[in-house]
C-alpha atoms as a PDB file:
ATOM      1  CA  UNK A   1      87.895  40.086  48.067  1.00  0.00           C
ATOM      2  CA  UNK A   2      89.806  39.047  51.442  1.00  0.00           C
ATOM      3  CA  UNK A   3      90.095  35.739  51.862  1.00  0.00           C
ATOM      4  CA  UNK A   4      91.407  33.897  54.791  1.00  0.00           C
ATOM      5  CA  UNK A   5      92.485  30.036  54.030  1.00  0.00           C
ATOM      6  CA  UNK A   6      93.307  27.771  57.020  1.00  0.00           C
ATOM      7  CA  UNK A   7      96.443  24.527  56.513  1.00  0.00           C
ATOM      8  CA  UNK A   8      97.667  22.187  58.540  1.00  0.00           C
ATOM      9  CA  UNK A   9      95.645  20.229  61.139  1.00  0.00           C
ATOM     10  CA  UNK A  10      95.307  16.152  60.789  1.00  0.00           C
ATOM     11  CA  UNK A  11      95.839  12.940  62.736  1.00  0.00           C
ATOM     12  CA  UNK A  12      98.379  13.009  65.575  1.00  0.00           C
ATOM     13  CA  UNK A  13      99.083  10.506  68.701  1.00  0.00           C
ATOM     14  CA  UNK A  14      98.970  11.747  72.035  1.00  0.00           C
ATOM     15  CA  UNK A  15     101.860  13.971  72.758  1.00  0.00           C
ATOM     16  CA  UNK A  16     102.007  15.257  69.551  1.00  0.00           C
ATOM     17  CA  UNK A  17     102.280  18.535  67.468  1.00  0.00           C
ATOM     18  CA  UNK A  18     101.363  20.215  64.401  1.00  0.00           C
ATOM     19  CA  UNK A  19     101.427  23.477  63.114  1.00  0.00           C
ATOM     20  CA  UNK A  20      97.949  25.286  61.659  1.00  0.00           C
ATOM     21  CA  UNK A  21      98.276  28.162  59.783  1.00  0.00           C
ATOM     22  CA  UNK A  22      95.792  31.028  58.982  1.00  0.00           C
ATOM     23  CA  UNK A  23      96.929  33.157  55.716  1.00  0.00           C
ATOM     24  CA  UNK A  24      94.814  36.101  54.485  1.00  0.00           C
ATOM     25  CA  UNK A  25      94.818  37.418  50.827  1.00  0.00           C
ATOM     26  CA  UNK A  26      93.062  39.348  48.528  1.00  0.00           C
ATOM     27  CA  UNK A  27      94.202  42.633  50.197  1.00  0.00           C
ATOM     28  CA  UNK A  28      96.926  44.626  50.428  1.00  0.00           C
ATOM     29  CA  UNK A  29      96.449  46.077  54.176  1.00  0.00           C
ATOM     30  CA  UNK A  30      98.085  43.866  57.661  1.00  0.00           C
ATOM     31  CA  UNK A  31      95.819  42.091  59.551  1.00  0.00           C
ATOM     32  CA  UNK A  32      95.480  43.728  63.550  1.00  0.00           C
ATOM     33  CA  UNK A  33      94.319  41.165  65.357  1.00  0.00           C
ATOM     34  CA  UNK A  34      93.840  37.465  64.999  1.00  0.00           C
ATOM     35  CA  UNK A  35      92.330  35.046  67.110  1.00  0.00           C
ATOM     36  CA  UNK A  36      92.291  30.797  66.993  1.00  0.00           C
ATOM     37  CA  UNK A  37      89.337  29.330  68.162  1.00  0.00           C
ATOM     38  CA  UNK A  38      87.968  25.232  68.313  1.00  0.00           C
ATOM     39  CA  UNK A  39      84.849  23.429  68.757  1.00  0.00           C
ATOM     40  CA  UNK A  40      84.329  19.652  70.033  1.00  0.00           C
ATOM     41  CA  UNK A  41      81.962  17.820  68.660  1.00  0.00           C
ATOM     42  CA  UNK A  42      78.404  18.404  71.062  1.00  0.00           C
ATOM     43  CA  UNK A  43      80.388  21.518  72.699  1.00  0.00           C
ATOM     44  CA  UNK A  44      80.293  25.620  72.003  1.00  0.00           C
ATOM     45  CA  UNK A  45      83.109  27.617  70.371  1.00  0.00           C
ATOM     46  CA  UNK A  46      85.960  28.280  72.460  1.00  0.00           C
ATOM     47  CA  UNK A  47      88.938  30.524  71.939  1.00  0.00           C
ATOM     48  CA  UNK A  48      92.011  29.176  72.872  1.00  0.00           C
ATOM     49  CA  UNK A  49      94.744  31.733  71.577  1.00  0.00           C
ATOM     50  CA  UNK A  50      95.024  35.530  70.366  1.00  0.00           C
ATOM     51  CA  UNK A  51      97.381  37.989  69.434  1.00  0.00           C
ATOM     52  CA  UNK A  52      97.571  41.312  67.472  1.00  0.00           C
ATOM     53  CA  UNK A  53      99.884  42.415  64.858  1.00  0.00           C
ATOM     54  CA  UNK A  54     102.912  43.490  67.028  1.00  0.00           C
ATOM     55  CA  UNK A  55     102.278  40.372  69.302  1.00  0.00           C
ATOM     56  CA  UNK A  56     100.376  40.851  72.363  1.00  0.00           C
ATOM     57  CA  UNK A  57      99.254  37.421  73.187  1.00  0.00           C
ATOM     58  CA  UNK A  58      96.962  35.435  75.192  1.00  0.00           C
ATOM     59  CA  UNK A  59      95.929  32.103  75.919  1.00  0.00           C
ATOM     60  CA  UNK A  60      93.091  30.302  77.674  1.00  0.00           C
ATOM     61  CA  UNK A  61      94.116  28.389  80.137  1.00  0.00           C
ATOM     62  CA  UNK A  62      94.035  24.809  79.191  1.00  0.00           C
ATOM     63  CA  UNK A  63      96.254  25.321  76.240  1.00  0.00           C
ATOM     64  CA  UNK A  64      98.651  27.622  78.130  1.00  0.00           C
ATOM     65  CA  UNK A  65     102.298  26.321  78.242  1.00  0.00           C
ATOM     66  CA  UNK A  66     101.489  24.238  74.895  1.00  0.00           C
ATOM     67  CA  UNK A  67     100.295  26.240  72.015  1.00  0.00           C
ATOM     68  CA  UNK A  68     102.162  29.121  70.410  1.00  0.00           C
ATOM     69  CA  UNK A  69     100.446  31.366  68.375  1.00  0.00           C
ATOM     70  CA  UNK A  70     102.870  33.483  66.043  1.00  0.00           C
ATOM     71  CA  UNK A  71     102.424  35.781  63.038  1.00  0.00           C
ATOM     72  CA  UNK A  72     104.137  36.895  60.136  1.00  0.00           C
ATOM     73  CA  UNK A  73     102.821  40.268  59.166  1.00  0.00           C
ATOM     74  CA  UNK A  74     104.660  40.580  55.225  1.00  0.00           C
ATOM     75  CA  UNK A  75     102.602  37.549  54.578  1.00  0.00           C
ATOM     76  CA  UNK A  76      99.613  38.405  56.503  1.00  0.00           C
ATOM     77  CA  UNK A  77      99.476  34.752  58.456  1.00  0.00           C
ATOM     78  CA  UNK A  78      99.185  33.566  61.698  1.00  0.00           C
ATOM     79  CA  UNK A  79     100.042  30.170  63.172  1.00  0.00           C
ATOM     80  CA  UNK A  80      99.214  28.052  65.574  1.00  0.00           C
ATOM     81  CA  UNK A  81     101.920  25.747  67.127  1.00  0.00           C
ATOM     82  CA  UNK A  82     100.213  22.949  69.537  1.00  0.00           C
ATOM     83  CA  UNK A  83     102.471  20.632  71.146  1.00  0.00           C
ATOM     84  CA  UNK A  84     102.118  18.392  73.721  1.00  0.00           C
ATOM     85  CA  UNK A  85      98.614  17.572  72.137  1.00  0.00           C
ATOM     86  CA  UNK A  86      96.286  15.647  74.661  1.00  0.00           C
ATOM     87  CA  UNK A  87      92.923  13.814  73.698  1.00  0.00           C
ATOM     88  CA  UNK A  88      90.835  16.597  74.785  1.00  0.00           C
ATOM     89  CA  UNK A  89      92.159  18.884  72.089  1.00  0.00           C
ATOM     90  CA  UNK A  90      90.494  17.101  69.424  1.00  0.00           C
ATOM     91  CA  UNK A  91      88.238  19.589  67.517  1.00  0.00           C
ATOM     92  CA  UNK A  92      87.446  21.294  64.647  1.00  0.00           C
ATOM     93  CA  UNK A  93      90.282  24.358  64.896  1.00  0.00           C
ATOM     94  CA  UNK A  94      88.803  27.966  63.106  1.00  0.00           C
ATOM     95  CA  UNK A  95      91.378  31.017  62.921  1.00  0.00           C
ATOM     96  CA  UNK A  96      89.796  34.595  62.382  1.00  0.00           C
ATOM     97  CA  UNK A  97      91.872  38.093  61.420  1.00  0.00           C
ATOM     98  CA  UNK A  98      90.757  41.286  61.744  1.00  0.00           C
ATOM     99  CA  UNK A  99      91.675  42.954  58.943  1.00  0.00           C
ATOM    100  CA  UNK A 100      90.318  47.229  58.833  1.00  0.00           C
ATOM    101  CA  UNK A 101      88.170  45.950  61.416  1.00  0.00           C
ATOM    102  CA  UNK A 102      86.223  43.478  59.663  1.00  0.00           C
ATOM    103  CA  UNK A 103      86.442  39.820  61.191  1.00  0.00           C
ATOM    104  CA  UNK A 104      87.198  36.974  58.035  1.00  0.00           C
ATOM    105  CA  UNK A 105      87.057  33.632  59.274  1.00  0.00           C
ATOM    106  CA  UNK A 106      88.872  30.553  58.176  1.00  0.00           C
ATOM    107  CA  UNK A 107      87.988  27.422  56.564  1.00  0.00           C
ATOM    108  CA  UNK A 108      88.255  25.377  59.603  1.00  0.00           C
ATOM    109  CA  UNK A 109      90.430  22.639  60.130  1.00  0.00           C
ATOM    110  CA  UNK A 110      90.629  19.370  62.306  1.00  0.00           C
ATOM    111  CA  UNK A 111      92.521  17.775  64.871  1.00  0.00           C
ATOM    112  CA  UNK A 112      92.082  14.959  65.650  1.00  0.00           C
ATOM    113  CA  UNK A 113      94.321  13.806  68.897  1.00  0.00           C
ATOM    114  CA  UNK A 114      94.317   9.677  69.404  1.00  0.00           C
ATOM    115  CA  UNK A 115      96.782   6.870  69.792  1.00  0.00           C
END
């Protein structure tokens, strides 16, 4: 059974980073495509980076410039690097992979961005 575990995430000051990490298991096939995605507290789902297996990327706009998404295919994880952390970024972070196109999702983890 795939299972997709979410680490990193925490308390950091303004200015910040951290590194979140999305690692699938259970299977023996490469993920295609994986996606990160947060939620606020009172707001909807947003994504805020993407990228397949042989790195095509994207980002929405307000994290452009600051988060890196990255993966390492032999261990069938993804990261999330997000510097320069502001206030605003503070939400719960979920990562998804598409794995022979079925869509696992994460754990979830938090970030919590505050001096």
């Amino acid at each position: 059974q795939v299972q997709v575990v979410q680490s990193g995430g925490g308390l950091v000051q303004p200015g910040g980073s951290l590194t979140l990490s999305c690692a699938a298991s259970g299977t023996p096939l490469t993920f295609t495509a994986a996606a990160w995605y947060r939620q606020a507290p009172g707001k909807e789902r947003e994504l805020v980076a993407r990228s397949t297996s042989d790195g095509d990327t994207g980002y929405a706009d307000s994290v452009k410039g600051r988060f890196t998404v990255s993966t390492n295919n032999a261990q069938n994880t993804v990261y999330l690097q997000v510097d320069n952390l502001r206030p605003e970024d503070t939400a719960a972070y979920y990562c998804n992979m598409v794995i022979v196109y079925r869509c696992y999702w994460g754990q979830g983890t938090r970030v919590t961005v505050s001096s």
